[in-house]
N, C-alpha and C. Protein backbone atom coordinates (compact mmCIF):
# COMPACT_ATOMS: atom_id res chain seq x y z
N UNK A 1 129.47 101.79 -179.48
CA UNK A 1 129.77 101.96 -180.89
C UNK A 1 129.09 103.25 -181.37
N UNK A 2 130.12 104.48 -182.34
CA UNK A 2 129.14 105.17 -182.65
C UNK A 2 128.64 104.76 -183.64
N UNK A 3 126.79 105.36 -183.98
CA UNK A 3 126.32 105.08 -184.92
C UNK A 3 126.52 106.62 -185.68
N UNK A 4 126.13 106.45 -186.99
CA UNK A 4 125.97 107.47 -188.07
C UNK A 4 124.43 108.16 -187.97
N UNK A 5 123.80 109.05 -187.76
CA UNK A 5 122.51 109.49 -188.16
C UNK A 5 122.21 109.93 -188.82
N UNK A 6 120.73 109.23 -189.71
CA UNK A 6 120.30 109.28 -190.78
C UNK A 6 119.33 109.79 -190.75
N UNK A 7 118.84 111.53 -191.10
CA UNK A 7 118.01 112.00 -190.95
C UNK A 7 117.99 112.79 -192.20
N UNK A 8 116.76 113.15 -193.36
CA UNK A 8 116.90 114.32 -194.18
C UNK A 8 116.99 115.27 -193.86
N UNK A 9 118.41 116.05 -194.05
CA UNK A 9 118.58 116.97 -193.10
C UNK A 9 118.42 118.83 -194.24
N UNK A 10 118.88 118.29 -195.82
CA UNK A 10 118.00 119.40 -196.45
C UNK A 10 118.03 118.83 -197.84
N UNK A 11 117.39 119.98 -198.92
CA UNK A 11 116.88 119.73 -200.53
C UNK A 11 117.47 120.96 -200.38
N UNK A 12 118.10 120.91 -201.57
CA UNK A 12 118.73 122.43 -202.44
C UNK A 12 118.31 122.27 -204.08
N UNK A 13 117.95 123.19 -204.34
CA UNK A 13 118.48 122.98 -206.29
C UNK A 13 119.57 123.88 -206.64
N UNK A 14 120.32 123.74 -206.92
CA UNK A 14 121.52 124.90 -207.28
C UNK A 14 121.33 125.51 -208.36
N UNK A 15 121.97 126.58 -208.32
CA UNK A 15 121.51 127.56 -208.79
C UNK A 15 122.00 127.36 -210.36
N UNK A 16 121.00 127.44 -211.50
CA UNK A 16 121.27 127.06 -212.69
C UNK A 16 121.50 125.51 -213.13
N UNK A 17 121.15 125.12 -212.05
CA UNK A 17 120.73 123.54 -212.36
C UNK A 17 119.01 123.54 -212.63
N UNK A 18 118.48 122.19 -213.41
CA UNK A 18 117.15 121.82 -213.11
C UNK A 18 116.73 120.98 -212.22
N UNK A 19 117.31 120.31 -211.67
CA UNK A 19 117.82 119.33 -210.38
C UNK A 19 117.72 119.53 -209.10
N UNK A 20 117.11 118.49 -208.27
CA UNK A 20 117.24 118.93 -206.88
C UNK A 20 118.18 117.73 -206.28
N UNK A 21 118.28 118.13 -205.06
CA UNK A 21 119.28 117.04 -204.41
C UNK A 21 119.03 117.18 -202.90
N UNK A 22 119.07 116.21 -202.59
CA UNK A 22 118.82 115.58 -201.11
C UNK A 22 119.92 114.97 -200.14
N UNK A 23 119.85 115.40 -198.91
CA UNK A 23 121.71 115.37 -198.08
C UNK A 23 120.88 114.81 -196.54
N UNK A 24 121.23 113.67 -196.60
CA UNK A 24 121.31 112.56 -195.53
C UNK A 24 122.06 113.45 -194.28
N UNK A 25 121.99 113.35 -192.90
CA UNK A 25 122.88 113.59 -192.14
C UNK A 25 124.20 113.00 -192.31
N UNK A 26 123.82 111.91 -192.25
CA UNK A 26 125.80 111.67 -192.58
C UNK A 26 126.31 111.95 -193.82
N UNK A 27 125.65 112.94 -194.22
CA UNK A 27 126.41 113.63 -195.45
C UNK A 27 126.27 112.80 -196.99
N UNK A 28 125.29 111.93 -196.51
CA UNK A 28 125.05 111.30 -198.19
C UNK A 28 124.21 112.22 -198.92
N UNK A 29 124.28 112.33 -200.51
CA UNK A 29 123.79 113.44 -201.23
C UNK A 29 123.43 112.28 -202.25
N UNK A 30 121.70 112.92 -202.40
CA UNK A 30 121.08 112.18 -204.05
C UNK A 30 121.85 112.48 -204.95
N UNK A 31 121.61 111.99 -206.20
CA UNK A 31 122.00 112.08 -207.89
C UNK A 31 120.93 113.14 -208.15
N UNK A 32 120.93 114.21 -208.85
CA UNK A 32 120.11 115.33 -208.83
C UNK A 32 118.60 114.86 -209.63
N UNK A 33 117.90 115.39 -209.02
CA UNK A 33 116.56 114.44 -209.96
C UNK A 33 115.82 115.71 -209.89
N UNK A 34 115.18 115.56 -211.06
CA UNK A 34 114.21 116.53 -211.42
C UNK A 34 113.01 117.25 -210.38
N UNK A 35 112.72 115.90 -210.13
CA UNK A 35 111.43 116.80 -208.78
C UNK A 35 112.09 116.70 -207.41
N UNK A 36 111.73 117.49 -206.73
CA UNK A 36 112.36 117.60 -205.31
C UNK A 36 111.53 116.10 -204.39
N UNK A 37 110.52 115.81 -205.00
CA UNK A 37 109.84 114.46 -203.63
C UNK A 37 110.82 113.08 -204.36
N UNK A 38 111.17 113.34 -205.71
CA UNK A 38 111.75 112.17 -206.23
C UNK A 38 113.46 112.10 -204.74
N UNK A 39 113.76 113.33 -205.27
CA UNK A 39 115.23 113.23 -204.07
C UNK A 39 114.66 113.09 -202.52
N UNK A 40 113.76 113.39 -202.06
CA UNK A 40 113.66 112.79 -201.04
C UNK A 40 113.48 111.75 -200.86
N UNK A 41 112.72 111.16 -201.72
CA UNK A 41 112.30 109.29 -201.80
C UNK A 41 113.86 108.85 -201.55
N UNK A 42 114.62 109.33 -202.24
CA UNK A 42 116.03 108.35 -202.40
C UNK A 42 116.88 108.36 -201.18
N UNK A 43 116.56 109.39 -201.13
CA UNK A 43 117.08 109.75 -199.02
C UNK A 43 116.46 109.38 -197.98
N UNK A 44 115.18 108.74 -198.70
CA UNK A 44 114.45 107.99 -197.41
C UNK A 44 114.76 106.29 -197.84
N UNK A 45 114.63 106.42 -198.74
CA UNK A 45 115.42 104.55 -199.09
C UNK A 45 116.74 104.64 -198.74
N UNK A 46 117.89 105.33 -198.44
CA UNK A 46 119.43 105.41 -198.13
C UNK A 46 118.66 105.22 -196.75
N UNK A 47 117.93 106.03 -195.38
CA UNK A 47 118.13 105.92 -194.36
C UNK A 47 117.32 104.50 -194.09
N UNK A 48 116.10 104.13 -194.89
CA UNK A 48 115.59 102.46 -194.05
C UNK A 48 116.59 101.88 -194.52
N UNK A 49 117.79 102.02 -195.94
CA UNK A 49 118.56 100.59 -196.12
C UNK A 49 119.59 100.50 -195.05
N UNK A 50 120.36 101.95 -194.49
CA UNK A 50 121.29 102.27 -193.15
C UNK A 50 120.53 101.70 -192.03
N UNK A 51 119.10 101.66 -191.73
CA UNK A 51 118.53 101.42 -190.69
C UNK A 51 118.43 99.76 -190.80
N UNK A 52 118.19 99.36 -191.40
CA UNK A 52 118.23 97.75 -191.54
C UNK A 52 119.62 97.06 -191.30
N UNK A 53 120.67 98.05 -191.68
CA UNK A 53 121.66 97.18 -191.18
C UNK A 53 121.93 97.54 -189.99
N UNK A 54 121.39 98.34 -189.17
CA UNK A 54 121.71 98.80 -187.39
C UNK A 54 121.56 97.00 -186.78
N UNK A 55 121.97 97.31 -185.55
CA UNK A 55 120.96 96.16 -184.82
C UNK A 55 119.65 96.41 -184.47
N UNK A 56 118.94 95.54 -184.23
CA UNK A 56 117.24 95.35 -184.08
C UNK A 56 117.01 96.18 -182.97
N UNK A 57 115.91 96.91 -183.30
CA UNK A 57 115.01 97.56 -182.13
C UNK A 57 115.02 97.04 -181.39
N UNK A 58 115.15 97.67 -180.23
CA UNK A 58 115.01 97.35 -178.78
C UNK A 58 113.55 97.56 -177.79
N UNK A 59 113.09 97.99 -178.79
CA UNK A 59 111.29 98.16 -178.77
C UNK A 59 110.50 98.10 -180.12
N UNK A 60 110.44 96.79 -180.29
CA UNK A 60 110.01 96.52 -181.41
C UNK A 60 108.47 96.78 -181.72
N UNK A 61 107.96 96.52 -180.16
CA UNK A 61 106.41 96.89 -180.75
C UNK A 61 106.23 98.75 -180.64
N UNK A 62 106.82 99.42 -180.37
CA UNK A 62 106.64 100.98 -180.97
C UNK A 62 106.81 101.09 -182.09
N UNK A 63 105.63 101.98 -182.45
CA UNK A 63 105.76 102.29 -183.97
C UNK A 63 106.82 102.99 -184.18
N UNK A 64 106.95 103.07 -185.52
CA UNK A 64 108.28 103.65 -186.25
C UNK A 64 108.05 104.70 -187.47
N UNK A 65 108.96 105.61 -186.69
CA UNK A 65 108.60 106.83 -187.96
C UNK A 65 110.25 107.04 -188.91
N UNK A 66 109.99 107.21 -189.88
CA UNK A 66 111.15 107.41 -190.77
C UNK A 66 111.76 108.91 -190.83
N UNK A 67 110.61 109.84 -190.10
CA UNK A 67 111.47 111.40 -190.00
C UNK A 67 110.80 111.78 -188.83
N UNK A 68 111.34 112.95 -187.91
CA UNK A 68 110.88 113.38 -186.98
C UNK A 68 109.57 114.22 -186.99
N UNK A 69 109.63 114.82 -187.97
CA UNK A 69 108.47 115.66 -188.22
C UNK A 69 107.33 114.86 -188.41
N UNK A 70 107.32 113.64 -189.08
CA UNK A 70 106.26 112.54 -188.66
C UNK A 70 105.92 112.70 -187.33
N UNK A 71 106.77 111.33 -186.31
CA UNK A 71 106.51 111.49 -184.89
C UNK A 71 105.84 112.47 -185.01
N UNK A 72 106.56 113.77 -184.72
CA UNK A 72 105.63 114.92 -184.30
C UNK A 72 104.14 114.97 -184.39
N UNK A 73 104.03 114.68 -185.41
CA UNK A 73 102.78 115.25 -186.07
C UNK A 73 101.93 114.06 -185.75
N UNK A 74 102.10 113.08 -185.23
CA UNK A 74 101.82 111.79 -184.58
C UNK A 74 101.16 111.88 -182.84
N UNK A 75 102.14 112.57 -182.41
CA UNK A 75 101.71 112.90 -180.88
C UNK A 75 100.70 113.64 -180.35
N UNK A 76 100.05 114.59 -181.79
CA UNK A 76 98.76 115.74 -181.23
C UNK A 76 97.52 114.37 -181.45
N UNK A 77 98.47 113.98 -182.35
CA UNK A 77 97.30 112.61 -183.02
C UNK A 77 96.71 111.27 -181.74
N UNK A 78 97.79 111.21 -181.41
CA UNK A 78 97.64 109.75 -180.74
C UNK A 78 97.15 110.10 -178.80
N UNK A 79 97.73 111.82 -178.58
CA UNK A 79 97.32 112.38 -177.11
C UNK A 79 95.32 112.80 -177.68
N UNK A 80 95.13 113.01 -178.30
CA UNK A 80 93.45 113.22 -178.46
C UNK A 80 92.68 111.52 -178.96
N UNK A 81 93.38 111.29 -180.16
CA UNK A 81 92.53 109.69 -180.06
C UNK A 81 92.90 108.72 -179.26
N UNK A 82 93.90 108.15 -179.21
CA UNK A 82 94.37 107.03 -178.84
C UNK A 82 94.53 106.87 -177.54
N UNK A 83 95.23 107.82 -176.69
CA UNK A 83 95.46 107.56 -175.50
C UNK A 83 94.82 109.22 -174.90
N UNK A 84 93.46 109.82 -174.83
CA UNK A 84 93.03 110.45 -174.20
C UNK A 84 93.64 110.18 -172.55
N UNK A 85 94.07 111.84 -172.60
CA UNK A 85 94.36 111.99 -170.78
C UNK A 85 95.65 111.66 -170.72
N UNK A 86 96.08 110.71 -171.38
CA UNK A 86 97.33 110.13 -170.87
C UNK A 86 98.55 110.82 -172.57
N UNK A 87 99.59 111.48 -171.89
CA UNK A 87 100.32 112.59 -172.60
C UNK A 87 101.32 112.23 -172.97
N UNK A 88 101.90 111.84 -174.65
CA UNK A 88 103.47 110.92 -175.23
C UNK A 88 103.73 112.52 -175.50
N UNK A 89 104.80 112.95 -174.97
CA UNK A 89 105.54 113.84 -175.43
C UNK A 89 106.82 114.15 -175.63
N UNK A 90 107.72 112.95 -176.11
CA UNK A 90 108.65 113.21 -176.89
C UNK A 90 108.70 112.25 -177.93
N UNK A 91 109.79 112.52 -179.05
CA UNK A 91 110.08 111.70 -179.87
C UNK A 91 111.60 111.46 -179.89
N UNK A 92 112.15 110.22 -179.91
CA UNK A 92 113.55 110.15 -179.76
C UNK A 92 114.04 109.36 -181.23
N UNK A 93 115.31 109.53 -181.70
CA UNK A 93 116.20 108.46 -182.68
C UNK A 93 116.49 107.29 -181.66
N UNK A 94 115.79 106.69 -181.80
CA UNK A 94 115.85 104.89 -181.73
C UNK A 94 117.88 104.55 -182.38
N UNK A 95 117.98 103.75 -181.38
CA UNK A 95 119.66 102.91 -182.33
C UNK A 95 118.97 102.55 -183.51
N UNK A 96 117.83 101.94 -184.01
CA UNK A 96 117.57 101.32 -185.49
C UNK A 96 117.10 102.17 -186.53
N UNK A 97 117.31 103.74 -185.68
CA UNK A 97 117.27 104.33 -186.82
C UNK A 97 116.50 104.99 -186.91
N UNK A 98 115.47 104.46 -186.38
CA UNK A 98 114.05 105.28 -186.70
C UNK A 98 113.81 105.94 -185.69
N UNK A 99 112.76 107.11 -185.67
CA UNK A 99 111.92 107.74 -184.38
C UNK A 99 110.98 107.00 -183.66
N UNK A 100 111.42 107.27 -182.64
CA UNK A 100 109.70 106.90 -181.46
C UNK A 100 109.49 107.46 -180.90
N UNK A 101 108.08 107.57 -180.06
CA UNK A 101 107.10 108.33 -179.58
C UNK A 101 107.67 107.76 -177.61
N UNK A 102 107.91 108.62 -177.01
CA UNK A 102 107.69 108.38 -175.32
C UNK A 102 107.39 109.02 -174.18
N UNK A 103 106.64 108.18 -173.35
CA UNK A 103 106.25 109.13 -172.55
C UNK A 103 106.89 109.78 -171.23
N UNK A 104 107.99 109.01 -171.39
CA UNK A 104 109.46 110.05 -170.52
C UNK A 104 109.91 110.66 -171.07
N UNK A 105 110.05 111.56 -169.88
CA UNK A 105 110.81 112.86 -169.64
C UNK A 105 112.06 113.33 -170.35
N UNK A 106 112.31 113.61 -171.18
CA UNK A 106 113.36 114.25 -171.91
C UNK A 106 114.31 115.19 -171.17
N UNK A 107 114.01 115.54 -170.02
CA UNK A 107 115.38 116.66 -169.52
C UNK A 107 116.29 116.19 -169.43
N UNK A 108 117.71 116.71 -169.92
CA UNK A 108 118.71 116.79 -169.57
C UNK A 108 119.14 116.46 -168.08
């Protein structure tokens, strides 16, 4: 089945608007809201409410990040505290939506 991916993919304010707006990968767009973190909030509630209706993680006990740039910023974190020596270096879109952290190999 394909799924849809739900990632914030940008914020614009247009030009001569006061408004910003926020665009989901699958092409969903906020209602223009005044501050730019307000339109992201709403694009991060569109992708957990899309992600809740996926089917269930298939690795439920990995944590779950709601944007990639999280993960990321997760892995310098968790290779120095958490798991010294031992190296998570990728982050993948999970079917439920969310990112996770693994320690296989990503090549093609």
């Amino acid at each position: 089945m394909n799924r849809a991916h739900h990632e914030l993919t940008d914020t614009r304010r247009p030009i001569g608007s006061g408004v910003w707006i926020a665009v989901c990968a699958c092409k969903f767009e906020t209602p223009g809201e005044k501050k730019r973190k307000a339109a992201i909030r709403l694009i991060e509630g569109h992708i957990r409410k899309e992600a809740n209706r996926l089917d269930s993680c298939p690795h439920p006990r990995k944590q779950r990040f709601l944007r990639q740039e999280t993960a990321v910023a997760n892995l310098g974190r968790r290779w120095r505290h958490i798991h010294p020596g031992q190296l998570i270096a990728h982050t993948y879109l999970c079917r439920c939506g969310y990112w996770h952290l693994t320690k296989r190999d990503q090549t093609p």
